[in-house]
C-alpha atoms as a PDB file:
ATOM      1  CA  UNK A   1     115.078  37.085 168.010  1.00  0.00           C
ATOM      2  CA  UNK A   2     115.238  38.471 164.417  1.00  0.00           C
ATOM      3  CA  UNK A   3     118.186  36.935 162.264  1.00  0.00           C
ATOM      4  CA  UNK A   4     118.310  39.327 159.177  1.00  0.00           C
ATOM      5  CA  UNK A   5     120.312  37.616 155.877  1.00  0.00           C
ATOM      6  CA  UNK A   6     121.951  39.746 153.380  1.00  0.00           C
ATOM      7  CA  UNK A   7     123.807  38.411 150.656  1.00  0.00           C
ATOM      8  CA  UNK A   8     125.708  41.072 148.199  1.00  0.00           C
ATOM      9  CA  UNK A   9     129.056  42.056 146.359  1.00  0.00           C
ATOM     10  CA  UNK A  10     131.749  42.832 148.328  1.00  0.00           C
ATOM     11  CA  UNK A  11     132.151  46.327 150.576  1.00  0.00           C
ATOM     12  CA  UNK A  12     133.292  48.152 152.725  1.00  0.00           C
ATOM     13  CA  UNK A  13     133.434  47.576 156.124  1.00  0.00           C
ATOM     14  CA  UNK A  14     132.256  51.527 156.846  1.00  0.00           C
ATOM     15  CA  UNK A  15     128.872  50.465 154.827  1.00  0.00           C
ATOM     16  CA  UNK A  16     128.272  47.306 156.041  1.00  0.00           C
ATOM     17  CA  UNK A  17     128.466  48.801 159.806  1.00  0.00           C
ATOM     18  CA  UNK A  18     125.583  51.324 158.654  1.00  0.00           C
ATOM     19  CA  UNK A  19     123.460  48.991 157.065  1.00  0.00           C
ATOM     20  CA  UNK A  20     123.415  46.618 160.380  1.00  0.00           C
ATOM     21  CA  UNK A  21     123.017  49.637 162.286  1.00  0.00           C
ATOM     22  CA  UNK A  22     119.779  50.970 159.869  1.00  0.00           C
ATOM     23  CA  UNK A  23     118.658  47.446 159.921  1.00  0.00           C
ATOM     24  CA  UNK A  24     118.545  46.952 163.752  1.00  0.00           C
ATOM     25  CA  UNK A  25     117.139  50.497 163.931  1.00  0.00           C
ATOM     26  CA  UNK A  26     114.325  49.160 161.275  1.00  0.00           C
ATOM     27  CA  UNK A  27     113.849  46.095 163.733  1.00  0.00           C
ATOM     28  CA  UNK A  28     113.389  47.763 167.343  1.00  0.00           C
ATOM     29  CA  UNK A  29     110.919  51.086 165.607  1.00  0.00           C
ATOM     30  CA  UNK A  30     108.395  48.126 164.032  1.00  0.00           C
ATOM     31  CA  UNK A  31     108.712  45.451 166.631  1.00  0.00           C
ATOM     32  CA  UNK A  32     109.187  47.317 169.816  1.00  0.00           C
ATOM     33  CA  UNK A  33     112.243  45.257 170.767  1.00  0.00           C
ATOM     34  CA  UNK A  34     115.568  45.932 172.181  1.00  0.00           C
ATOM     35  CA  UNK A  35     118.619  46.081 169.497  1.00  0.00           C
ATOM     36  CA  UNK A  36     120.300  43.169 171.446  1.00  0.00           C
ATOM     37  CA  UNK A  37     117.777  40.791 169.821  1.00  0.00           C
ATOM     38  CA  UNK A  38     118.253  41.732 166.444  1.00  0.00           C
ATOM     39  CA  UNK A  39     120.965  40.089 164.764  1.00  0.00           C
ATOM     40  CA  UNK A  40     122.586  40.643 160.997  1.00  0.00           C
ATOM     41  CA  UNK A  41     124.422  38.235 159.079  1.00  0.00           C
ATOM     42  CA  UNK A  42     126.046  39.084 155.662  1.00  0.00           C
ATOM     43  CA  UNK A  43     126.978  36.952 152.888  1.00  0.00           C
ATOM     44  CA  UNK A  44     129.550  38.582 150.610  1.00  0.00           C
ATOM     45  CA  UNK A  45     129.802  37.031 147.136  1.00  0.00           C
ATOM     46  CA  UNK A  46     132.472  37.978 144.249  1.00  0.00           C
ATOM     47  CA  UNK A  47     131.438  39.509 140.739  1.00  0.00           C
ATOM     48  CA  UNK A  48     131.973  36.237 139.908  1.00  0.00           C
ATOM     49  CA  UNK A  49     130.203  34.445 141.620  1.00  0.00           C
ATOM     50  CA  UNK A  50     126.532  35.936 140.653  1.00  0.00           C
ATOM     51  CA  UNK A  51     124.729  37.146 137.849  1.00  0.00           C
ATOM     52  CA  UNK A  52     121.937  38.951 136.688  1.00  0.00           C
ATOM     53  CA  UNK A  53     119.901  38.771 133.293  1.00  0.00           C
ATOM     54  CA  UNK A  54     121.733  36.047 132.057  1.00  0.00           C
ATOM     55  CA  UNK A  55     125.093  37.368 132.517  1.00  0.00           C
ATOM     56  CA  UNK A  56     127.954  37.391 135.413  1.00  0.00           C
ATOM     57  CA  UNK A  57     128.245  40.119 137.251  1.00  0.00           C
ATOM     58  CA  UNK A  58     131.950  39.549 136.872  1.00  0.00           C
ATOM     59  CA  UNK A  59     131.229  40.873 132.791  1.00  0.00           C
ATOM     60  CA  UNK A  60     129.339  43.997 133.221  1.00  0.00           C
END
């Protein structure tokens, strides 16, 4: 069984529905297993909490 992490800034619930669906769909094309195996978990994260070239996301 696939477990699939993704760890991001915040959104919306509309866009996090189509990236489990595209990632499931990614799973059962190259694997040749049935979407009930494939499971997504996503970590959500404030601007600041993270950064990026030496600077919080947060001040951007």
């Amino acid at each position: 069984m696939p477990i699939v992490t993704v760890q991001q800034g915040p959104r919306s619930v509309e866009l996090k529905r189509e990236l489990v669906k595209q990632i499931t769909d990614a799973f059962v094309d190259a694997y040749r297993i049935p979407a009930e195996t494939v499971q997504v978990w996503i970590q959500e994260y404030p601007a600041d909490s993270w950064g990026a070239a030496g600077k919080l996301t947060a001040d951007k």
